[in-house]
N, C-alpha and C. Protein backbone atom coordinates (compact mmCIF):
# COMPACT_ATOMS: atom_id res chain seq x y z
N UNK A 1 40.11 262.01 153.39
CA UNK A 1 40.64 262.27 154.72
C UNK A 1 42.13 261.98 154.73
N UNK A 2 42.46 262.89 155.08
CA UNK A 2 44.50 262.54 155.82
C UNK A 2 44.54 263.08 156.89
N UNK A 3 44.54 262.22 157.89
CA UNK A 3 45.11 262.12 159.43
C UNK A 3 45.96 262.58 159.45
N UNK A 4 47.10 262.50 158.42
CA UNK A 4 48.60 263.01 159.05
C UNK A 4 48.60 264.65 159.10
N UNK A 5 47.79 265.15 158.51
CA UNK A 5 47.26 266.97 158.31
C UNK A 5 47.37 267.24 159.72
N UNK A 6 46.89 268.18 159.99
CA UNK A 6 46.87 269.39 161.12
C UNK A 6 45.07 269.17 161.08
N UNK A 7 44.24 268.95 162.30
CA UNK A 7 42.40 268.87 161.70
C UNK A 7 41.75 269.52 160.98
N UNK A 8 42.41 270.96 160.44
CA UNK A 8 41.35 271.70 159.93
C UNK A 8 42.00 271.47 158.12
N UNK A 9 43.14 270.33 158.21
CA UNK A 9 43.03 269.76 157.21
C UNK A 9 42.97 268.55 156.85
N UNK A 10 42.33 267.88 157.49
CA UNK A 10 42.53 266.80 157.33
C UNK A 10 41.25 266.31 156.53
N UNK A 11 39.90 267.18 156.22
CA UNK A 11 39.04 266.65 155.25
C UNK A 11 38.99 267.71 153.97
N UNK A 12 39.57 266.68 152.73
CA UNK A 12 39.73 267.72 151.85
C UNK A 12 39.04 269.03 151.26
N UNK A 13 37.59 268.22 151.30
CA UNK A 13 36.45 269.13 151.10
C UNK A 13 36.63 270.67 152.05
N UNK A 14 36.85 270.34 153.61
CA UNK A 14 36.49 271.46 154.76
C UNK A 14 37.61 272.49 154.36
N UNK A 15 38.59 271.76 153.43
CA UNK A 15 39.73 272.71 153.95
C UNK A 15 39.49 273.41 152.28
N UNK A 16 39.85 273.25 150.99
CA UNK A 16 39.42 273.50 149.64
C UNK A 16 38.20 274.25 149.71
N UNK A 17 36.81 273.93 149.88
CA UNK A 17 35.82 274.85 149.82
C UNK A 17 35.99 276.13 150.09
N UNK A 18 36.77 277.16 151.05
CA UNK A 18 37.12 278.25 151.15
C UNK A 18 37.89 278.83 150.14
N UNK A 19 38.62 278.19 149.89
CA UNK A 19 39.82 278.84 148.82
C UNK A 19 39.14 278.51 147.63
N UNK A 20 38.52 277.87 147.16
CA UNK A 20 37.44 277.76 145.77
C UNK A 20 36.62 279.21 145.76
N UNK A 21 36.02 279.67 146.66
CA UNK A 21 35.66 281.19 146.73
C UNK A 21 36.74 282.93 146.13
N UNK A 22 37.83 281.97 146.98
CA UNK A 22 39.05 283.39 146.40
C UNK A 22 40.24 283.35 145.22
N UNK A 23 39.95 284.14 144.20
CA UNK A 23 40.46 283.47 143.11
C UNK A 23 42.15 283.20 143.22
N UNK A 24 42.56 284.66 143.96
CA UNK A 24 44.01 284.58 144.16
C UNK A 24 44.70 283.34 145.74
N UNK A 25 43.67 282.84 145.95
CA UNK A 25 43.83 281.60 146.86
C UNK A 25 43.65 280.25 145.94
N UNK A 26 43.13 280.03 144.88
CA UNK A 26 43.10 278.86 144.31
C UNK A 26 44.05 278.28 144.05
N UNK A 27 45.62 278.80 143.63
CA UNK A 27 46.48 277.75 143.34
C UNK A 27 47.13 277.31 144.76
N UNK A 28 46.55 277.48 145.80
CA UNK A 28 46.71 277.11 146.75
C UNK A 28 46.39 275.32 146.50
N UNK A 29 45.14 275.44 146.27
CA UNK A 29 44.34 273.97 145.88
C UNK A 29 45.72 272.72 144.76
N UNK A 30 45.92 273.32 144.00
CA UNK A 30 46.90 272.86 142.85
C UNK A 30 48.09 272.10 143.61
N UNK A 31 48.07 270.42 143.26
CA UNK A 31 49.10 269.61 143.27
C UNK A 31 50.56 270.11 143.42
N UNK A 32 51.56 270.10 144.34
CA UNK A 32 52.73 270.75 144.17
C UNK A 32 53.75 270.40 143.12
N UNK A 33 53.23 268.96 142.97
CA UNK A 33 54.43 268.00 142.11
C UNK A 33 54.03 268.42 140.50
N UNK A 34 53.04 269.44 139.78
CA UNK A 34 52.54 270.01 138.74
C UNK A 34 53.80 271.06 138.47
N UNK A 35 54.33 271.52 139.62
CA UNK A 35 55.50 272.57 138.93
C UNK A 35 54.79 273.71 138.38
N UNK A 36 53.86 273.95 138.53
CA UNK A 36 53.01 275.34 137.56
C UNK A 36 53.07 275.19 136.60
N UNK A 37 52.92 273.83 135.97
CA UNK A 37 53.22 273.20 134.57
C UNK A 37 51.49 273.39 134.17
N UNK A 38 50.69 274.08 134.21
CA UNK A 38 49.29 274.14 134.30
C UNK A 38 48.77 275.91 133.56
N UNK A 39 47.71 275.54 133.10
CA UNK A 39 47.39 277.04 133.00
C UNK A 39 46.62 277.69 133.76
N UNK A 40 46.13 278.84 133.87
CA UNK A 40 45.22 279.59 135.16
C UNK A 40 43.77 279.45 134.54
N UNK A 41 43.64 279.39 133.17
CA UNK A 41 42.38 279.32 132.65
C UNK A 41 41.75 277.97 132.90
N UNK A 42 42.84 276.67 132.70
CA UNK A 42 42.62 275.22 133.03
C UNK A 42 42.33 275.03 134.58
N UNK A 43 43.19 275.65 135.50
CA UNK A 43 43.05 275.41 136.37
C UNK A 43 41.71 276.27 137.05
N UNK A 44 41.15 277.46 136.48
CA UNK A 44 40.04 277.80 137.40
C UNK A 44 39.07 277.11 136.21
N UNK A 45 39.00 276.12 135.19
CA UNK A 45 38.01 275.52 135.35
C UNK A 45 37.72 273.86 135.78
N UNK A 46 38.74 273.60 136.17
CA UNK A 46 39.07 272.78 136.80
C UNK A 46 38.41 272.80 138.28
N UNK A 47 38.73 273.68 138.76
CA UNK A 47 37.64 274.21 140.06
C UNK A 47 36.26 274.11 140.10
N UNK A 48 35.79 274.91 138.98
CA UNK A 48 34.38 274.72 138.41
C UNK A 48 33.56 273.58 138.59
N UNK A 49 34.20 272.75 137.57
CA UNK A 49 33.96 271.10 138.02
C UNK A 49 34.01 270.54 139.19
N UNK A 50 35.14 271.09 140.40
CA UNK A 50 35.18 270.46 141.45
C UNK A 50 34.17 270.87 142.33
N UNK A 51 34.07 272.42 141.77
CA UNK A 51 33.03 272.95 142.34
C UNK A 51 31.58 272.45 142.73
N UNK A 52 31.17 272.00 140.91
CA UNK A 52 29.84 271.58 141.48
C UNK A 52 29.63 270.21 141.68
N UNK A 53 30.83 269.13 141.98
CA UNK A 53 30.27 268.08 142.36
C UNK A 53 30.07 268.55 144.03
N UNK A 54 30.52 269.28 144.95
CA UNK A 54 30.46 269.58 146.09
C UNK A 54 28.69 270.19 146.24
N UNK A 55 28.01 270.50 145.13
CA UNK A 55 26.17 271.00 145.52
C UNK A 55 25.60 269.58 146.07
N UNK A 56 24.43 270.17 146.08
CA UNK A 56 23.48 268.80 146.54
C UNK A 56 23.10 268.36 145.57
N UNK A 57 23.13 266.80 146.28
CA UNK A 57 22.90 265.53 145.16
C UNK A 57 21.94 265.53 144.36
N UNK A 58 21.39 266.39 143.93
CA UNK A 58 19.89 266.64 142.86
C UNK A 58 20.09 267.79 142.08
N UNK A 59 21.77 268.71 142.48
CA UNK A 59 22.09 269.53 141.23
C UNK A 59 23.67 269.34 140.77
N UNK A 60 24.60 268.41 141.54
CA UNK A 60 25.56 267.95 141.38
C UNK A 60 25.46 266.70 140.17
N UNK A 61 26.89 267.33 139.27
CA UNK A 61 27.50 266.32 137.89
C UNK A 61 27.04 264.78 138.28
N UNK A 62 26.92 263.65 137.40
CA UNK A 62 27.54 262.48 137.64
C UNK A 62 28.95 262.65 137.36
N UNK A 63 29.63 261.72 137.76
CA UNK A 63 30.97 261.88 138.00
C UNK A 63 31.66 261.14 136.62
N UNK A 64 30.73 260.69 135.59
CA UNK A 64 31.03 260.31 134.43
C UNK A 64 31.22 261.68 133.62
N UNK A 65 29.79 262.52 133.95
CA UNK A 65 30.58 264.26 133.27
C UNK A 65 31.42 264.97 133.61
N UNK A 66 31.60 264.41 134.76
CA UNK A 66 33.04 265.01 135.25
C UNK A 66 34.69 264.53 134.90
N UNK A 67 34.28 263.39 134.64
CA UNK A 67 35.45 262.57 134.37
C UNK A 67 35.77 263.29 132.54
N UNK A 68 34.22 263.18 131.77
CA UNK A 68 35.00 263.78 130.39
C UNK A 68 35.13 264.85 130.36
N UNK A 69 34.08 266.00 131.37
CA UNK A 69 35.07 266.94 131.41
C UNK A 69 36.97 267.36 131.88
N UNK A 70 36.98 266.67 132.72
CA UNK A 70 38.34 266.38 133.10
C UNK A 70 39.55 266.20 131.94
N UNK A 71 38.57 265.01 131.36
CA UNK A 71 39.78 264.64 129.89
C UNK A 71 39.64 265.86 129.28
N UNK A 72 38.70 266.46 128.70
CA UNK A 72 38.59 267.65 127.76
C UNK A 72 39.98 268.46 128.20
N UNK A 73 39.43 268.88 129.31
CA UNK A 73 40.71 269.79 130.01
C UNK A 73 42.06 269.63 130.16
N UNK A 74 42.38 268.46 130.21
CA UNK A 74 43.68 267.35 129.82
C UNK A 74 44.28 267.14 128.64
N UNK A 75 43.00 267.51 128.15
CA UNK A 75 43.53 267.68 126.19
C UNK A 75 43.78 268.82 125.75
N UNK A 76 43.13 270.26 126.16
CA UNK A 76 42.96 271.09 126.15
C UNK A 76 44.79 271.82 126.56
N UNK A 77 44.92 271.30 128.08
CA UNK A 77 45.93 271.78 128.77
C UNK A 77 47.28 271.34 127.69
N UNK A 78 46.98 269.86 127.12
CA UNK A 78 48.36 269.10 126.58
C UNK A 78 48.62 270.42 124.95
N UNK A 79 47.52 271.10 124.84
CA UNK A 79 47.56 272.20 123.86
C UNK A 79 47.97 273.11 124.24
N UNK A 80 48.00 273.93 124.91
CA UNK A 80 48.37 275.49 125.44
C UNK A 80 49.39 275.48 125.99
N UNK A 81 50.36 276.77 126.19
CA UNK A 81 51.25 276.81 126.74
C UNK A 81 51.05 277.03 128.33
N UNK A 82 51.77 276.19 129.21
CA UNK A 82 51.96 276.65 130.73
C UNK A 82 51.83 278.03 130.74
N UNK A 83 51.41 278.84 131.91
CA UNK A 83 51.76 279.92 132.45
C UNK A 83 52.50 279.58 134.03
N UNK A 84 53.62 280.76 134.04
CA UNK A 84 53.75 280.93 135.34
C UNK A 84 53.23 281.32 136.80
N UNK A 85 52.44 280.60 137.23
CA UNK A 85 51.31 281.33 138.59
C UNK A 85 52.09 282.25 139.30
N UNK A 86 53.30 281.89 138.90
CA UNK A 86 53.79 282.91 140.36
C UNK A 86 53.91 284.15 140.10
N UNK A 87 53.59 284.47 138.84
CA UNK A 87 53.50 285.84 138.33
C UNK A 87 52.67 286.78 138.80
């Protein structure tokens, strides 16, 4: 939750779950202070993951597979070259 948002952003989930649906809306989701220092392949699976901890609690990750998936992707990303999103 951030209060200081506008309400229809102020819970991260309410406001992200829509734009997780549209692919050319996802780097919407993406940290600003990243610089597009990120790739599009990292970052839509990055989503993925965020994706399904948001199912119900009987088909949603523990957050321990999420966490090494995370690193994977962190290791992965520290390999590849950036792309420019704004392309």
């Amino acid at each position: 939750m951030d209060n200081t948002r506008l309400t229809e952003e102020q819970n991260l989930i309410t406001w992200a779950r829509p734009l997780f649906k549209e692919h050319r809306k996802i780097p919407m989701v993406v940290d600003p202070l990243l610089n597009g220092n990120y790739t599009i392949k990292c970052l839509h699976q990055a989503v993925t993951i965020a994706s399904m901890r948001l199912q119900e609690a009987v088909t949603r990750p523990y957050m321990r597979d999420v966490v090494v998936a995370l690193e994977y992707l962190a290791t992965a990303q520290d390999e590849a070259e950036p792309s420019n999103v704004d392309e």
